[in-house]
C-alpha atoms as a PDB file:
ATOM      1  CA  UNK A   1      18.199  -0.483  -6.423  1.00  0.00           C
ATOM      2  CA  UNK A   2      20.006   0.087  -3.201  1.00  0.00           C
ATOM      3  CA  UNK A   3      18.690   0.776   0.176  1.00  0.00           C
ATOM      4  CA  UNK A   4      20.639   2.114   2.812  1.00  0.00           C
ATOM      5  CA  UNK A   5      19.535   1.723   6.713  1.00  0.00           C
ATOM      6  CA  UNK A   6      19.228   4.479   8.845  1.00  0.00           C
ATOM      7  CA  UNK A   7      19.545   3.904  12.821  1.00  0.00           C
ATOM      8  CA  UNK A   8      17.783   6.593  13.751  1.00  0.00           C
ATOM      9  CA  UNK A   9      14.801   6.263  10.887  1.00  0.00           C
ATOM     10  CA  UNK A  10      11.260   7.595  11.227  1.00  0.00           C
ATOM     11  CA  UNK A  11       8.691   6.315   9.364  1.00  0.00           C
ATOM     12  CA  UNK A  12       6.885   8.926   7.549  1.00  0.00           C
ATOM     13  CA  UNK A  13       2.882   9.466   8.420  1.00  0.00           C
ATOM     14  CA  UNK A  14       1.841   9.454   4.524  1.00  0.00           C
ATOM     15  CA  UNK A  15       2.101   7.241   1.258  1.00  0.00           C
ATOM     16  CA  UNK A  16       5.693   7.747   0.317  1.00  0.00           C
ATOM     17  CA  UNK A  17       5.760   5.699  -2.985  1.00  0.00           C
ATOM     18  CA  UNK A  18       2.470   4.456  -5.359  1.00  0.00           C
ATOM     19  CA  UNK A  19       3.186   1.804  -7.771  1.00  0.00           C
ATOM     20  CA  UNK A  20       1.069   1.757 -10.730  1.00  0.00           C
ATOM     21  CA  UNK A  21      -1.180  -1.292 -11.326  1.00  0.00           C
ATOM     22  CA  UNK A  22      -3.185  -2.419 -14.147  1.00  0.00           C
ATOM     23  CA  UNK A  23      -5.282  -4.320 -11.981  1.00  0.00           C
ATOM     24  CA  UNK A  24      -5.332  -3.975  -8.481  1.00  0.00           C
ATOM     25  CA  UNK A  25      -7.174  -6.711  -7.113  1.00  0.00           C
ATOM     26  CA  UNK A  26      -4.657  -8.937  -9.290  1.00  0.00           C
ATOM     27  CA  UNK A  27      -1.892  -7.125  -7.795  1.00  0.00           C
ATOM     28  CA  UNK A  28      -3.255  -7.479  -3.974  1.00  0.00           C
ATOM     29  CA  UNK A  29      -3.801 -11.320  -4.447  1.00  0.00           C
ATOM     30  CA  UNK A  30      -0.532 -12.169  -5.842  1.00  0.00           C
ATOM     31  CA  UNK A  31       1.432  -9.717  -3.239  1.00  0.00           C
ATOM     32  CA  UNK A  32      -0.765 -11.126  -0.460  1.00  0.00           C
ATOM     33  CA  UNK A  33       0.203 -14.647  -1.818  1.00  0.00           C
ATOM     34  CA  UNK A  34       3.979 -13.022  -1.220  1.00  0.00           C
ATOM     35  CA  UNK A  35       3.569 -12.258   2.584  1.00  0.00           C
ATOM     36  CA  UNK A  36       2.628  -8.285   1.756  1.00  0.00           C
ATOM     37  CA  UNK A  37       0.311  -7.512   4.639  1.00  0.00           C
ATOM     38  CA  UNK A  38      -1.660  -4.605   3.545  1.00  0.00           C
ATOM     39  CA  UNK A  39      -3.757  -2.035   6.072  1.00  0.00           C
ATOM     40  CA  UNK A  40      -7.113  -2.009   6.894  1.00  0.00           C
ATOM     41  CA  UNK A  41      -8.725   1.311   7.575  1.00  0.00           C
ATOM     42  CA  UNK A  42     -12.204   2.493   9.505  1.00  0.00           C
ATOM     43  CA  UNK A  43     -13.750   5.777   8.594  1.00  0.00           C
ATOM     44  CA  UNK A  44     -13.058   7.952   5.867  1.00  0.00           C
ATOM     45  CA  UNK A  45     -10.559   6.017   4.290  1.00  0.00           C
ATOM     46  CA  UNK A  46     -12.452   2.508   4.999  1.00  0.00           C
ATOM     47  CA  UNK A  47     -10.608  -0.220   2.864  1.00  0.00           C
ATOM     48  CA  UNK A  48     -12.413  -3.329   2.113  1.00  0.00           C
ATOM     49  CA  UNK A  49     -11.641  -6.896   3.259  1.00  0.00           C
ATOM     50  CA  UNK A  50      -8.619  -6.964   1.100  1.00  0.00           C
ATOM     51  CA  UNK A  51      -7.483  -3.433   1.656  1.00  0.00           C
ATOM     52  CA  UNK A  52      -7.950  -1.688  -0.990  1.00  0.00           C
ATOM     53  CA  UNK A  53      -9.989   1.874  -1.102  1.00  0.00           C
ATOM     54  CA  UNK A  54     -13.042   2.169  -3.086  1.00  0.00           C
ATOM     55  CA  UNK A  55     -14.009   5.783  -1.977  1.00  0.00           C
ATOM     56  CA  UNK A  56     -13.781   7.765  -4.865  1.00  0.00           C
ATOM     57  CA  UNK A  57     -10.963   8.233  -7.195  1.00  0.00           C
ATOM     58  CA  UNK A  58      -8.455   5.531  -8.697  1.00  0.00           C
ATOM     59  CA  UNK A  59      -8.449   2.702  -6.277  1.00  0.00           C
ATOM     60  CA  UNK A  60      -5.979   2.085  -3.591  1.00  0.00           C
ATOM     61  CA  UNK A  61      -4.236  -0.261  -0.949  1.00  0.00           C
ATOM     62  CA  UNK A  62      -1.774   0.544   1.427  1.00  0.00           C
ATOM     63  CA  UNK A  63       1.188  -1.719   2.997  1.00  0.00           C
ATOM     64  CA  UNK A  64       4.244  -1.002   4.707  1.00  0.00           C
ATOM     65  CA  UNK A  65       7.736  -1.480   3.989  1.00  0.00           C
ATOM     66  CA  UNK A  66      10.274  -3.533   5.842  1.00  0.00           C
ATOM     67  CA  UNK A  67      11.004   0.476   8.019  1.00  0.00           C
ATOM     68  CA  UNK A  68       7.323   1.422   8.308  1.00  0.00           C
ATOM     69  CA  UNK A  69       7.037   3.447   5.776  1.00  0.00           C
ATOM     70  CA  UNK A  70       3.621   3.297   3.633  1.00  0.00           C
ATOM     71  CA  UNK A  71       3.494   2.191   0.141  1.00  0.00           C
ATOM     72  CA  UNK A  72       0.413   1.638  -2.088  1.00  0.00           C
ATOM     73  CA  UNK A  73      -0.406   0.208  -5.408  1.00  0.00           C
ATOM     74  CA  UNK A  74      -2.787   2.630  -6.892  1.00  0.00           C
ATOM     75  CA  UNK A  75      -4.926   1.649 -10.089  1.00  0.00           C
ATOM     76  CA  UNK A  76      -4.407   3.063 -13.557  1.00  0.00           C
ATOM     77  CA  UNK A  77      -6.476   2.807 -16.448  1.00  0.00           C
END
């Protein structure tokens, strides 16, 4: 995969890209262990200490890319 930058680039407000996980506290620990810094949210979309979203449908944590813009690994089972 290729990335081009963009000077002018805008991070985007929302999740641009989920990737799939098995198991998503394995997946947080071992990308945590690789410097991935993932968000911590308040309110509706409170995240727990590791950041990942228990609130109701597949579970979710949220990080950003090198540009700002949000990624997640979501849960499938």
């Amino acid at each position: 995969m290729l990335i081009y930058p963009k000077s002018n680039h805008t991070p985007a407000t929302f999740t641009i890209l989920n990737f799939p996980v098995g198991n998503i506290e394995e997946a947080v620990d071992q990308l945590t262990k690789r410097g991935v810094r993932f968000e911590r949210y308040e309110g509706e979309l409170k995240t727990d200490d590791n950041g990942i979203f228990h609130g109701g449908g597949p579970l979710i944590a949220w990080f950003k890319d090198p540009a700002g813009s949000i990624l997640s690994v979501l849960e499938e089972k």
